[in-house]
Protein backbone atom coordinates (compact mmCIF):
# COMPACT_ATOMS: atom_id res chain seq x y z
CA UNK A 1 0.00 0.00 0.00
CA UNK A 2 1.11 3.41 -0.78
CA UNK A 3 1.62 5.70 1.87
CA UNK A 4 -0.68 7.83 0.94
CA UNK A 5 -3.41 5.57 -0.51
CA UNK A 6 -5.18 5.15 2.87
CA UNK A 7 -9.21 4.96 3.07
CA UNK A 8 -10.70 7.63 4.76
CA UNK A 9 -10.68 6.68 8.77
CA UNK A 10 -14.31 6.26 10.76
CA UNK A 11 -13.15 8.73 12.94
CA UNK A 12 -13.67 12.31 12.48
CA UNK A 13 -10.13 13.78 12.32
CA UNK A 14 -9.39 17.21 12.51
CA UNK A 15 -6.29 18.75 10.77
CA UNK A 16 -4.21 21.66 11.16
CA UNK A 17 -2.65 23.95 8.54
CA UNK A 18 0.73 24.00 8.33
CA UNK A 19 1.19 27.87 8.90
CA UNK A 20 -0.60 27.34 12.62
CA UNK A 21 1.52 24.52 13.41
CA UNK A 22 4.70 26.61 12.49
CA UNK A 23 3.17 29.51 14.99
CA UNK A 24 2.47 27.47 17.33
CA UNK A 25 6.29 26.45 17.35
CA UNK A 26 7.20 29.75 17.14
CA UNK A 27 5.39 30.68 20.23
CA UNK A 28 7.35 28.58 21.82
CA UNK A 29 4.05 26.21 22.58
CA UNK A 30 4.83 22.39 23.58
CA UNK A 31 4.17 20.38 20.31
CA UNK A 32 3.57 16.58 20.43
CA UNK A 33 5.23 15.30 16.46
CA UNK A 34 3.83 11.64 15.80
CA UNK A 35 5.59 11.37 12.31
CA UNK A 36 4.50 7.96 10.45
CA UNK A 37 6.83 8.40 7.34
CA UNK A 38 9.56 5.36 6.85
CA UNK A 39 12.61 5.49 8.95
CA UNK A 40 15.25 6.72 6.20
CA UNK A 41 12.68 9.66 5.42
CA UNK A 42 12.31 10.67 8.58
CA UNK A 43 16.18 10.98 10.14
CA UNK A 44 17.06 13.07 6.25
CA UNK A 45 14.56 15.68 7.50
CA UNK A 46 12.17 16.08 10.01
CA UNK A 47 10.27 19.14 11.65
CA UNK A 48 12.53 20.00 14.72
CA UNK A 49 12.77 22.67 17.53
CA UNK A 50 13.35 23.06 21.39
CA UNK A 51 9.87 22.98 22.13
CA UNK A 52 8.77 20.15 19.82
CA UNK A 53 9.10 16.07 20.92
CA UNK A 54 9.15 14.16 17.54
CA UNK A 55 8.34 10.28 17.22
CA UNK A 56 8.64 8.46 14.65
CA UNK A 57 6.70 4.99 14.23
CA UNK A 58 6.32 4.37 10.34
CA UNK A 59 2.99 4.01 9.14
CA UNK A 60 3.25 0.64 8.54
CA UNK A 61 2.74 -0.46 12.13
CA UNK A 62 -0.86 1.03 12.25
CA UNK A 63 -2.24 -1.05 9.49
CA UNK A 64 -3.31 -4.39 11.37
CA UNK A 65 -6.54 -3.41 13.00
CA UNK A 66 -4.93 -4.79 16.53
CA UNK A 67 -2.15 -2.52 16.93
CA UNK A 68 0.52 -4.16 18.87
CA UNK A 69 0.76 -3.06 22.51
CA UNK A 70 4.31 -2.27 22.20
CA UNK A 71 3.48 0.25 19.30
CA UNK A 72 0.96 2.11 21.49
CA UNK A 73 2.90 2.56 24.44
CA UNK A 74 5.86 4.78 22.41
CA UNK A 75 3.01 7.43 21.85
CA UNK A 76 1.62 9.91 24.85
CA UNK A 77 -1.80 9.77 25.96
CA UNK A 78 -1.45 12.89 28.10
CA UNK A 79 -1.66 15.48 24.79
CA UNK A 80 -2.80 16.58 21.45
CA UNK A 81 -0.36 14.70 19.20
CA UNK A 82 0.09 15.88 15.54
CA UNK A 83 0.02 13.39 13.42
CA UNK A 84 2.21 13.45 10.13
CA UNK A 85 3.53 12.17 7.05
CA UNK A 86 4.57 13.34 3.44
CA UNK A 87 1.68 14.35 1.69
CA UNK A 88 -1.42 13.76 4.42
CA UNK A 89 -2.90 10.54 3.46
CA UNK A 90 -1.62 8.10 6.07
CA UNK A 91 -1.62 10.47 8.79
CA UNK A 92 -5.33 10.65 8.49
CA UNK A 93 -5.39 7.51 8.45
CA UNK A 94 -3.15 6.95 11.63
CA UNK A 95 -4.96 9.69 13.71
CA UNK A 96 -8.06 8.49 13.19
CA UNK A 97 -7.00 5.02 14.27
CA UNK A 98 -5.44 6.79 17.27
CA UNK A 99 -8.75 8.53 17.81
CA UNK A 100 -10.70 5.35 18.29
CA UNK A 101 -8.14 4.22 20.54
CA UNK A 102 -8.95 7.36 22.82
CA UNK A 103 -6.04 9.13 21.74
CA UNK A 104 -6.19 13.07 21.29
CA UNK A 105 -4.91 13.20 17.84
CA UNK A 106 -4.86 15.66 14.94
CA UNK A 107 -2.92 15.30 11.55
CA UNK A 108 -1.13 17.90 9.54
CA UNK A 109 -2.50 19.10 6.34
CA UNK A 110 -0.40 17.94 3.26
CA UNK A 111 2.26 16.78 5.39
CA UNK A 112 5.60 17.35 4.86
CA UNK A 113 5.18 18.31 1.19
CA UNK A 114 2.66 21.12 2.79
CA UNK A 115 5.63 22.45 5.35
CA UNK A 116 7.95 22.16 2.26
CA UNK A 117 5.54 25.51 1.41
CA UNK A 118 5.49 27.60 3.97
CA UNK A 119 7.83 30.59 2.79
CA UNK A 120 7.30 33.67 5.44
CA UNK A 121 9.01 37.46 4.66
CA UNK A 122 10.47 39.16 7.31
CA UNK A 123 11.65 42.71 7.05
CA UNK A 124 15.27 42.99 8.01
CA UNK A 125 15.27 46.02 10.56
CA UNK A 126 18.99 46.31 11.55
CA UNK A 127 19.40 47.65 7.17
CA UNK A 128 20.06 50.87 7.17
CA UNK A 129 20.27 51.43 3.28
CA UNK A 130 17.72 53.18 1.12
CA UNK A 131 14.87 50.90 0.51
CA UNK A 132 13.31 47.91 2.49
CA UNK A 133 14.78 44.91 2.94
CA UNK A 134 13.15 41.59 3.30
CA UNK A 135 14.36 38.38 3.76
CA UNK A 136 12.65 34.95 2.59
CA UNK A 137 12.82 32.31 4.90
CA UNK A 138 11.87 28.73 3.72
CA UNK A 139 11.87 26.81 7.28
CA UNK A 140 11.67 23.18 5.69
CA UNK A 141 15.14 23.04 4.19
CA UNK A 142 16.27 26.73 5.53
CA UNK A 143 16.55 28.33 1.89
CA UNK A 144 17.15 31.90 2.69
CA UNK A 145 16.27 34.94 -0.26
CA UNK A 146 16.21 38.60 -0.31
CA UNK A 147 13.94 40.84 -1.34
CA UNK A 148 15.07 44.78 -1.68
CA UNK A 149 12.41 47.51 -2.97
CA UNK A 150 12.43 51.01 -2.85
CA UNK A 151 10.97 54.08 -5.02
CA UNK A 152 8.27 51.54 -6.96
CA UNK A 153 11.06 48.99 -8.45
CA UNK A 154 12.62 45.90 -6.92
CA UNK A 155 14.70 43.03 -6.43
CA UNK A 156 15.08 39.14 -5.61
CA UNK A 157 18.25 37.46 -4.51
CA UNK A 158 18.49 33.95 -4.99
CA UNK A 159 14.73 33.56 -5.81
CA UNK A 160 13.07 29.54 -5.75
CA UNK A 161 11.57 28.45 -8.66
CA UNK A 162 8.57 27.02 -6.61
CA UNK A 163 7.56 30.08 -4.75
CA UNK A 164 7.81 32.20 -8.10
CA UNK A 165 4.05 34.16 -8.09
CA UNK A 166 4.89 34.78 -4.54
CA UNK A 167 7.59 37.41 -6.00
CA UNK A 168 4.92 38.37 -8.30
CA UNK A 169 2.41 38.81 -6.20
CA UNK A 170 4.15 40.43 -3.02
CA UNK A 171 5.69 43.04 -5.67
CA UNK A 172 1.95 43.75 -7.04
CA UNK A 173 0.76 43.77 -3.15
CA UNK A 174 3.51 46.24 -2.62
CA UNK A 175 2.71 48.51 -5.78
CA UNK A 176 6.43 47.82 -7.15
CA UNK A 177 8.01 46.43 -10.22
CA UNK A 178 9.81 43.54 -9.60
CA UNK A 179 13.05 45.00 -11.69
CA UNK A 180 15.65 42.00 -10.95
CA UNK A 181 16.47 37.96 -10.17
CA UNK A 182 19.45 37.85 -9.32
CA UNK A 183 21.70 34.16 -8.45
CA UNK A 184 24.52 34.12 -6.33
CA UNK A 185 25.21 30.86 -8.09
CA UNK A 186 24.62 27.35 -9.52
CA UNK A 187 22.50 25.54 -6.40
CA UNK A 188 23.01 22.62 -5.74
CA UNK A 189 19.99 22.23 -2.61
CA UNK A 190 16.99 23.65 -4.77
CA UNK A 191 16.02 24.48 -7.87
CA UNK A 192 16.22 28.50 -8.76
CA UNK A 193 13.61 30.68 -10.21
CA UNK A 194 15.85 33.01 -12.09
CA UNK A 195 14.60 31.86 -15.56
CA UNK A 196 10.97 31.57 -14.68
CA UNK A 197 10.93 34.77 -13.28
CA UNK A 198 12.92 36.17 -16.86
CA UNK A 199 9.89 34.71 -18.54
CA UNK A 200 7.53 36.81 -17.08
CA UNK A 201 9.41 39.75 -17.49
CA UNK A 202 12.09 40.38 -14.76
CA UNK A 203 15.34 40.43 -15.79
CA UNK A 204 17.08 37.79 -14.52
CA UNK A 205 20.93 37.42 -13.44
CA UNK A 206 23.64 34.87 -13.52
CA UNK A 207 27.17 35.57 -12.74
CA UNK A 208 29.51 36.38 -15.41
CA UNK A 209 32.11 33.13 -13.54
CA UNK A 210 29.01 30.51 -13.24
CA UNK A 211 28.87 30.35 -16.66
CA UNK A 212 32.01 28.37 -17.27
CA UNK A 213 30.43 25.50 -15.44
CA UNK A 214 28.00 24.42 -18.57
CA UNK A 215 25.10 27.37 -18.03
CA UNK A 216 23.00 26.13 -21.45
CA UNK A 217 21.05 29.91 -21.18
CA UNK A 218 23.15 32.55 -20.18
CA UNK A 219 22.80 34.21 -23.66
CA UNK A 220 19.60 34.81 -22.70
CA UNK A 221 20.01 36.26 -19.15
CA UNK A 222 21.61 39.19 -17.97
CA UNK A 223 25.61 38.03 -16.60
CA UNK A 224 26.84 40.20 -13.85
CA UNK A 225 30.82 40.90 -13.77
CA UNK A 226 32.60 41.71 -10.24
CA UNK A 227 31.68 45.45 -9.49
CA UNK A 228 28.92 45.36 -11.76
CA UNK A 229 26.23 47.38 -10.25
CA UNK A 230 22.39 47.10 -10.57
CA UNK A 231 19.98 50.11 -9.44
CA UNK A 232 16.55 49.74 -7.55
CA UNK A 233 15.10 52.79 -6.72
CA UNK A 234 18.01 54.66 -4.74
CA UNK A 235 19.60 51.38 -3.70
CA UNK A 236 22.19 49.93 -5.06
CA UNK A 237 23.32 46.28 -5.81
CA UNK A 238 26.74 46.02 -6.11
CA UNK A 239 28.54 42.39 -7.31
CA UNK A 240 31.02 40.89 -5.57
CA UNK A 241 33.17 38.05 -6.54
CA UNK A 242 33.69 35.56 -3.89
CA UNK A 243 34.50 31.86 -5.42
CA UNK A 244 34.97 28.88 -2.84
CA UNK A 245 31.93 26.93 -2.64
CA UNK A 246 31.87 27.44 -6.42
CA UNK A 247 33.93 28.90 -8.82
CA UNK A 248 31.53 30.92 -9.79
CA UNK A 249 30.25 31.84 -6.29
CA UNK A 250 29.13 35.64 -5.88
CA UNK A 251 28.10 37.68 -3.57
CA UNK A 252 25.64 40.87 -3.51
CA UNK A 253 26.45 43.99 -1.40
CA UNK A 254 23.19 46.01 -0.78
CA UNK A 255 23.58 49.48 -0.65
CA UNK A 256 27.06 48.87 1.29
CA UNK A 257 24.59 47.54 4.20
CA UNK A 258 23.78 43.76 3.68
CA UNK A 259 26.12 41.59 1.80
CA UNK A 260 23.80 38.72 0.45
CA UNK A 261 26.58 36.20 0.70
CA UNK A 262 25.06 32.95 -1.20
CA UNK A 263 26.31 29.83 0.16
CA UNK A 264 30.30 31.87 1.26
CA UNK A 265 29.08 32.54 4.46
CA UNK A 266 26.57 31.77 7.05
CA UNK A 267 25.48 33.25 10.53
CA UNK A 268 26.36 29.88 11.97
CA UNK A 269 29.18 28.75 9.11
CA UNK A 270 30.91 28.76 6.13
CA UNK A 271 30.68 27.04 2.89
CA UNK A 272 31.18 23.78 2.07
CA UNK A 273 33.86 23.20 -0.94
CA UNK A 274 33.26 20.15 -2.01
CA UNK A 275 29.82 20.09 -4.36
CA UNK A 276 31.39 21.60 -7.68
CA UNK A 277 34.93 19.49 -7.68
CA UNK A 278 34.10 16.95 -5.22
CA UNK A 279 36.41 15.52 -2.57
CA UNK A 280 39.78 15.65 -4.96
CA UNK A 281 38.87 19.49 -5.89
CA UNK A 282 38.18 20.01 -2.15
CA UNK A 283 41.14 21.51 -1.05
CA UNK A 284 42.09 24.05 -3.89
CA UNK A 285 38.24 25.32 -3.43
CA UNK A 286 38.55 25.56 0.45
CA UNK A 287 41.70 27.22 -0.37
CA UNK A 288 39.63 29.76 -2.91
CA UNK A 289 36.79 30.18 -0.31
CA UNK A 290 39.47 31.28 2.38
CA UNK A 291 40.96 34.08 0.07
CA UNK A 292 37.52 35.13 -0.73
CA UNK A 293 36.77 35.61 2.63
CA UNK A 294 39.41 37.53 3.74
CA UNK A 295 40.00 39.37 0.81
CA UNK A 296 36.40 40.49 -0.10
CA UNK A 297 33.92 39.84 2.79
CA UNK A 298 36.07 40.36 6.09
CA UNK A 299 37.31 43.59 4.85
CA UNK A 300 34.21 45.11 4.65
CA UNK A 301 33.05 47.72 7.69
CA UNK A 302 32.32 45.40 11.05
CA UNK A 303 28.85 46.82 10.96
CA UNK A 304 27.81 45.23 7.44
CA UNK A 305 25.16 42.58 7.68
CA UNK A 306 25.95 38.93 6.54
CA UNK A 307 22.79 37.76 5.05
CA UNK A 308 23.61 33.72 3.54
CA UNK A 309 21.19 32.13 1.39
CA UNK A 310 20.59 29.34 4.16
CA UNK A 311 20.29 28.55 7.53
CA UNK A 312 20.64 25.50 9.76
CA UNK A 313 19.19 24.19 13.28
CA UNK A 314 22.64 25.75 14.91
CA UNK A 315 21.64 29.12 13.15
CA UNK A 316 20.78 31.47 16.07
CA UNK A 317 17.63 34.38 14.43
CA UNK A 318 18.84 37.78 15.05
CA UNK A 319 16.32 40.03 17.58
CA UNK A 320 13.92 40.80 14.49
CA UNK A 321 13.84 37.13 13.61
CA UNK A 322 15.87 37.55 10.10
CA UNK A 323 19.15 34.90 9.67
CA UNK A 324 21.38 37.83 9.72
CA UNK A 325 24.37 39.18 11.63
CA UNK A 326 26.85 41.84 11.76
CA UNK A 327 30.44 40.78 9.93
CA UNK A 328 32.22 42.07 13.68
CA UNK A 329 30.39 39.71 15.68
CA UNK A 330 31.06 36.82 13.35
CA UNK A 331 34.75 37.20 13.43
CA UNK A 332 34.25 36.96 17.68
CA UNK A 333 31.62 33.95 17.56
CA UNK A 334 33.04 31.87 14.29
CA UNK A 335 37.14 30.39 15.01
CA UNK A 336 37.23 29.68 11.44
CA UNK A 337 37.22 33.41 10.24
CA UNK A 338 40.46 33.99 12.21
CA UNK A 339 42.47 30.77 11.43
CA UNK A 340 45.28 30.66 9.23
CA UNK A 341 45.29 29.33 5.79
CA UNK A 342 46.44 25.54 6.19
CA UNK A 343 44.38 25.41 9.41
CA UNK A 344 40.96 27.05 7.86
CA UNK A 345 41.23 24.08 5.13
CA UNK A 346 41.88 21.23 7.50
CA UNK A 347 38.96 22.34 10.05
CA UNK A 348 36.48 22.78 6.74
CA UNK A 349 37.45 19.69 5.36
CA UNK A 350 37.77 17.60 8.46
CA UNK A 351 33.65 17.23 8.97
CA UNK A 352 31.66 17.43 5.96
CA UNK A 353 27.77 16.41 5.87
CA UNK A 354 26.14 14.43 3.68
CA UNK A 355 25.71 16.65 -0.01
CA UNK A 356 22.46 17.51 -0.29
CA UNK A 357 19.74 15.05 -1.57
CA UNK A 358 19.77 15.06 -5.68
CA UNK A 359 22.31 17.51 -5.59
CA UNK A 360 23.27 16.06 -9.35
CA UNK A 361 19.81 16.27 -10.99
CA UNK A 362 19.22 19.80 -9.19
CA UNK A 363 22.58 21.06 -10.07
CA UNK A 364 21.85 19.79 -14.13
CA UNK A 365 18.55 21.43 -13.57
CA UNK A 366 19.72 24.70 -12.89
CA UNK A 367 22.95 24.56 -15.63
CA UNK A 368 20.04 23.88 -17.93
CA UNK A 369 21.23 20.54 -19.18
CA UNK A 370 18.17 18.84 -18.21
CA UNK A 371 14.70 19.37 -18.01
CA UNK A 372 12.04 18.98 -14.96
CA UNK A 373 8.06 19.93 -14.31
CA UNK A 374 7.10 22.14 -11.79
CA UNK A 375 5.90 19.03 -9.59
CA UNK A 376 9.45 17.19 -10.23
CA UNK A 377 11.57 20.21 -9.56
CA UNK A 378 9.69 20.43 -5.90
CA UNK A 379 10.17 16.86 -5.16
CA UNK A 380 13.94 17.31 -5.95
CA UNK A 381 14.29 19.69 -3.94
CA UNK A 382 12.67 18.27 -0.43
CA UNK A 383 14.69 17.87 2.44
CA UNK A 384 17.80 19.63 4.07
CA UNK A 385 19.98 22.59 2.15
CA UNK A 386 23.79 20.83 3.74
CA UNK A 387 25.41 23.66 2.00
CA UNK A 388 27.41 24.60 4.96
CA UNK A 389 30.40 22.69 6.33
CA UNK A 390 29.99 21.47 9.58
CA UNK A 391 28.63 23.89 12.34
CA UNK A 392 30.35 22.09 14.98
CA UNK A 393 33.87 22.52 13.81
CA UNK A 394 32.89 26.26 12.94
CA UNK A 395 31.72 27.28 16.41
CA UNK A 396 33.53 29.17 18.89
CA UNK A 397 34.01 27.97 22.09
């Protein structure tokens, strides 16, 4: 049986929308997680937090209508327990046979697949350029964008190809003209919306380096050049070269207050080197990404806001609840911004995580050597970013 091909249970089960579960987690409120997908599914991405218990007892276990003893006593009888699995279907199905069991049980709407759409904006309040900035945070895999308008025109930064009428839309709600999509680089965690976006009418941006890699439809965007420069209103985009997780990695400085980093740098951790070369072309590109960084990020003023295009579960929010932080309290909280050379490329290399899921196919994808729907491009892309190297070796003490 599929794990989603479940008849409809006896019980009357409630549900709960993805968007109230996430506030509710927010709030800090005590969450109950019964998650019913397979084992492997469940430890490559779950829905985690200090104030969230998660179980996981695969679906499987609830289809005999005498559920083994042993089964039932892993799961709290004292609370609401939110039942889940990847697209709805046999967490209905599992609630409702908790239900008749006397069990206070609800399921989650869509599943994971329905968390894998929740995409909030939150204004960044610490920039003090001209303009507003926002910043896109995608809490099922922690894909991070940026969206900068000012004087009725605007601007996305690393923009997802499945949230792409969102842009659309917020500009119309915002009586702007979405101007720009702009890439920091080739992703290799999710698939981009650059191109999408171009068809509609933005112009959209690839950097000038990425293109070396195999880009099949650069002739077609816009390439931005190191200290190439892009006007919104009275802000300013300025490019900045930064290679190390890629060659073509590049960064974009907002009005000299946020530098939207890509995948260089993180509030929690750096890049990882190893998805463009792989493990021989490791080192060189750890070497790169260590230049980059103190060459053409650390340099700038201590005040200027690191804003990566990801964060992880060691990522700390910042007091208006953006993934951002100033580059002077980076260089006091991360060890590896001060190490030398030899010793940044040992401690990067020394802990990697697994590469994303699909990295391969969504890499291809976004070269534009092969070809995906709308509905294959989001399945590729569920799960966790692992762009960064490992925030434990990263960490200060």
């Amino acid at each position: 049986m599929d794990a989603d091909d479940f008849p409809t249970p006896d019980a009357d089960v409630s549900s709960i929308e993805p968007e109230t579960l996430k506030h509710r987690i927010d709030d800090g409120e005590a969450v109950t997680l019964l998650d019913v997908r397979m084992a492997a599914e469940y430890e490559e991405w779950h829905i985690d937090d200090e104030s969230v218990e998660s179980i996981n007892i695969p679906y499987f276990e609830f289809l005999d209508e005498a559920v083994d003893d042993d089964v039932l006593e892993q799961i709290p009888d004292d609370r609401e327990l939110v039942v889940l699995c990847a697209k709805g279907g046999a967490s209905e199905y599992v609630a409702g046979t908790l239900l008749e069991r006397d069990y206070d049980a609800i399921h989650l709407e869509a599943g994971m697949n329905g968390w894998a759409r929740l995409y909030d904006a939150v204004e960044i309040t610490d920039y003090d350029g001209a303009g507003t900035l926002l910043q896109y945070q995608r809490p099922s895999s922690g894909c991070l964008g940026y969206f900068i308008y000012d004087d009725g025109e605007a601007a996305v930064i690393d923009p997802l190809r499945a949230f792409t009428d969102r842009y659309l839309d917020d500009a119309d709600e915002l009586g702007v003209e979405l101007k720009y999509a702009l890439d920091t680089h080739i992703h290799a965690d999710h698939i981009s919306g650059i191109r999408n976006l171009d068809d509609k009418g933005v112009e959209g941006v690839v950097p000038e380096a990425a293109v070396d890699r195999g880009v099949t439809y650069a002739d077609k965007l816009t390439t931005a050049a190191d200290g190439d420069k892009f006007q919104v209103g009275d802000a300013t985009i300025e490019t900045v070269a930064t290679p190390g997780h890629t060659t073509g990695m590049t960064a974009y400085l907002v009005d000299n207050s946020l530098l939207a980093t890509g995948d260089g740098l993180f509030v929690e951790s750096v890049a990882r080197p190893d998805l463009e070369e792989g493990d021989e072309g490791a080192p060189d590109a750890a070497r790169m990404l260590y230049d980059s960084l103190q060459e053409r990020v650390l340099m700038l003023p201590d005040d200027t806001l690191i804003g990566g295009a990801h964060f992880s579960d060691a990522a700390e929010p910042a007091a208006d609840s953006t993934y951002t932080a100033p580059i002077g309290e980076l260089v006091e909280e991360m060890d590896a911004l001060t190490l030398p050379k030899d010793e940044f490329v040992d401690e990067i290399l020394a802990d990697m995580p697994p590469r994303p899921a699909n990295y391969i196919d969504i890499i291809e994808t976004n070269l534009g050597q092969q070809t995906v729907d709308d509905e294959e491009a989001f399945s590729l892309e569920l799960g966790p970013n692992n762009c960064a190297a490992s925030q434990e070796s990263m960490a200060g003490d």
